[in-house]
Protein backbone atom coordinates (compact mmCIF):
# COMPACT_ATOMS: atom_id res chain seq x y z
CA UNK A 1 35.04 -8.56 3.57
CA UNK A 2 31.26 -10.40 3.22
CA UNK A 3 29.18 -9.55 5.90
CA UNK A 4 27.80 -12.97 6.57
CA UNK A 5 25.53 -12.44 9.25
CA UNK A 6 24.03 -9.34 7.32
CA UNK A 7 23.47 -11.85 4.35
CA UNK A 8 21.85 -14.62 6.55
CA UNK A 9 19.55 -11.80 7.94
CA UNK A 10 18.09 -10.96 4.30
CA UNK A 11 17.84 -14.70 3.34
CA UNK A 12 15.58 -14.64 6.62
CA UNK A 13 13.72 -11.71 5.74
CA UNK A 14 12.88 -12.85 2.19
CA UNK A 15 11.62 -16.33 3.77
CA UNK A 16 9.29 -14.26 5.65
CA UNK A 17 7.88 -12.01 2.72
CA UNK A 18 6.85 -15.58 1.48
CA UNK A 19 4.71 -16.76 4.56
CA UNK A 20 3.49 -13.50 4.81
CA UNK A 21 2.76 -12.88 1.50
CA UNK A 22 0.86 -16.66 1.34
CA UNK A 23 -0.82 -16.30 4.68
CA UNK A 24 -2.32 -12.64 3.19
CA UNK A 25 -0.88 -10.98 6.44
CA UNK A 26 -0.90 -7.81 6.27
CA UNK A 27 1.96 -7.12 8.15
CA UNK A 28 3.78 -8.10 5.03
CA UNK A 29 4.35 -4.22 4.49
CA UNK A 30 6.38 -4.22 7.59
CA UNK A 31 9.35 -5.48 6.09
CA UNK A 32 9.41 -2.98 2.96
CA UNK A 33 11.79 -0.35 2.99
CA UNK A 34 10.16 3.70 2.60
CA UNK A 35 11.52 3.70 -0.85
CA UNK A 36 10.25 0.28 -1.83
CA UNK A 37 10.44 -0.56 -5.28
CA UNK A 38 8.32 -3.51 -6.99
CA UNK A 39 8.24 -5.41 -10.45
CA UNK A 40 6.49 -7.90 -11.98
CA UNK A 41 5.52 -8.85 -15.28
CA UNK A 42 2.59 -6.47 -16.84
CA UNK A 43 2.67 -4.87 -13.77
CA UNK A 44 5.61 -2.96 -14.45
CA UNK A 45 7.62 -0.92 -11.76
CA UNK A 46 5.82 1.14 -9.59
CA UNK A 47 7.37 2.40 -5.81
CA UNK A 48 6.35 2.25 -2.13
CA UNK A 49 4.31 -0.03 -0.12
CA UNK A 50 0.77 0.35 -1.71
CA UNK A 51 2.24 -0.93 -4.69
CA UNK A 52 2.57 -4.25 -3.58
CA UNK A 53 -1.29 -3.87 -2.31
CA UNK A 54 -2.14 -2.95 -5.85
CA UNK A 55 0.10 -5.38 -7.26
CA UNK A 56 -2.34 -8.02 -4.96
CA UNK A 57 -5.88 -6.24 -5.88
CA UNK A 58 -4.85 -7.59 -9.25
CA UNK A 59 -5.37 -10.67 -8.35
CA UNK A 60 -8.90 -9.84 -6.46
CA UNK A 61 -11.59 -12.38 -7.36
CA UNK A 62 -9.34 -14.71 -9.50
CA UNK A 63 -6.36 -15.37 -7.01
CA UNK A 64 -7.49 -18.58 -4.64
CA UNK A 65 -4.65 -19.86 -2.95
CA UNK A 66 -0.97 -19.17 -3.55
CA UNK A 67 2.02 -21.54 -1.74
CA UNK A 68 6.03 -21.20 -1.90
CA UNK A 69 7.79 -23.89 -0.39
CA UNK A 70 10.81 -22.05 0.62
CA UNK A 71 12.99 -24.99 2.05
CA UNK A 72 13.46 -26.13 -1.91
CA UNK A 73 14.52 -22.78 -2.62
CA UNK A 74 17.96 -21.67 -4.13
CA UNK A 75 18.93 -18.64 -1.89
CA UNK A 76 21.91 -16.67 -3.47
CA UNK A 77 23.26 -13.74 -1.48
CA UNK A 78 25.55 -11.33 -1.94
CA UNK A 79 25.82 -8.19 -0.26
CA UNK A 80 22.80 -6.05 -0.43
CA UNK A 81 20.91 -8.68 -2.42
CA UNK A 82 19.32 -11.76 -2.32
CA UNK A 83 18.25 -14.11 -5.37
CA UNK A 84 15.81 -16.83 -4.62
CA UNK A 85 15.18 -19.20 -7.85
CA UNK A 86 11.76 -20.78 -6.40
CA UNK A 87 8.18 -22.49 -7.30
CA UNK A 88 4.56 -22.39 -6.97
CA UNK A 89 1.57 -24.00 -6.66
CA UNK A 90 -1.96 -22.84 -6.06
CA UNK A 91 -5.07 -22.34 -7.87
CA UNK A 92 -7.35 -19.60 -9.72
CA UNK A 93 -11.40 -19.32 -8.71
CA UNK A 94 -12.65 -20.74 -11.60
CA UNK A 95 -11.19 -24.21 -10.35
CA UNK A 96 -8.43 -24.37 -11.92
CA UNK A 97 -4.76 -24.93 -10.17
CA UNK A 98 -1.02 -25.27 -10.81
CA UNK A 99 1.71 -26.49 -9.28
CA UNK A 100 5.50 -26.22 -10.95
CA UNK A 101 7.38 -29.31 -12.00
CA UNK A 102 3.59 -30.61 -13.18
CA UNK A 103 2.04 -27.76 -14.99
CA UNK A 104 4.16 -25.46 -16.83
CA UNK A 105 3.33 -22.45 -14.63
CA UNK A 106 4.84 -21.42 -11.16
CA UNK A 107 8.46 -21.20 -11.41
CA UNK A 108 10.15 -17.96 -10.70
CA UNK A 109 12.98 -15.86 -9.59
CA UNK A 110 13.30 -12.78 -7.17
CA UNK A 111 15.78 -11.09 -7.18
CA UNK A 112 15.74 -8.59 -3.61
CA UNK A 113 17.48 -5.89 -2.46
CA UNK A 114 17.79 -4.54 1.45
CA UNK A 115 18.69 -1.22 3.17
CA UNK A 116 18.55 -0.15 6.50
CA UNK A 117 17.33 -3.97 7.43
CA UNK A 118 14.39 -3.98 5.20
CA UNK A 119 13.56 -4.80 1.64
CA UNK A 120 14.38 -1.77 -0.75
CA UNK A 121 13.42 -3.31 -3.81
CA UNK A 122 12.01 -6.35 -5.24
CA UNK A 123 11.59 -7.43 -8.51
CA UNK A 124 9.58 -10.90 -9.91
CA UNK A 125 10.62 -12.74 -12.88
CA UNK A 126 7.78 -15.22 -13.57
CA UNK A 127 5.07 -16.23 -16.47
CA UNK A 128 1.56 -14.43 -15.09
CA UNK A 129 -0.19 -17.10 -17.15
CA UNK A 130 0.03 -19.17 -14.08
CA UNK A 131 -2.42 -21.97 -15.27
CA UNK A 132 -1.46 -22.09 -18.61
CA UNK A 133 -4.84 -19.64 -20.65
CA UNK A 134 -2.54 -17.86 -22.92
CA UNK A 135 -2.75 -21.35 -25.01
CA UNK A 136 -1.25 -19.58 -28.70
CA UNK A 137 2.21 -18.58 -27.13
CA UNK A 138 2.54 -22.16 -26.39
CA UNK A 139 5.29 -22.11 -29.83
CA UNK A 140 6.99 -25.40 -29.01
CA UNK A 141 4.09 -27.87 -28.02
CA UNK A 142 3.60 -29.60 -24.53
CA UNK A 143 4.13 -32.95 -25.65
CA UNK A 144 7.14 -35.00 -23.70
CA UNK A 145 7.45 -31.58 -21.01
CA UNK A 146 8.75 -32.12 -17.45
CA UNK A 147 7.68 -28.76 -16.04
């Protein structure tokens, strides 16, 4: 039997590692499990809490602003997991900005997992290029795209 209410809890909890994660809070870490497990592309998979914190240092100094409108969201859930097929927008410090469905960066997919009440394991399935530099893997042209 589906534990409903233990699904609706972890769709919650995975709307709230978005606003924290876009407000910079770092209270963010609060919902990760002790045996947290993160990965995301050219990052690769690396375990407990700091790795999210050096996932973010990544970013340092090129990262502006980064937004996830959660109420478009597809939440799947079942059991233990949660799968949340999402977008972006936001923008880089050298001025230049994306936003999915217009530029052909910022859509992803999550896919989470949660013990004891808290997020065990998550791992991002996205392009990095978010605004679109890495111009030679572009095989198939831009012309006519709805992103």
């Amino acid at each position: 039997m589906k534990d409903e209410r233990a699904e609706d809890r972890n769709i919650a909890m995975a709307k709230e590692y978005f606003v924290r994660g876009d407000a910079g809070r770092a209270d963010l870490l609060d919902l990760f499990h002790p045996e947290f497990q993160l990965y995301f592309p050219k990052f690769g998979i690396k375990r407990g809490a700091q790795a999210f914190t050096e996932l973010v240092s990544g970013f340092a100094g090129q990262l502006q602003s980064i937004e996830h409108d959660f109420r478009t969201y597809n939440f799947i859930a079942a059991g233990p997991y949660v799968v949340v097929e999402g977008t972006t927008r936001g923008s880089m410090t050298n001025g230049k900005s994306w936003e999915a469905g217009k530029t052909p960066g910022g859509r992803f997919c999550n896919v989470f997992e949660f013990r004891d009440n808290l997020i065990a394991r998550v791992h991002v399935y996205l392009d990095p290029d978010y605004v679109s530099e890495d111009e030679p893997r572009f095989r198939w042209g831009r012309e006519g795209r709805t992103w």
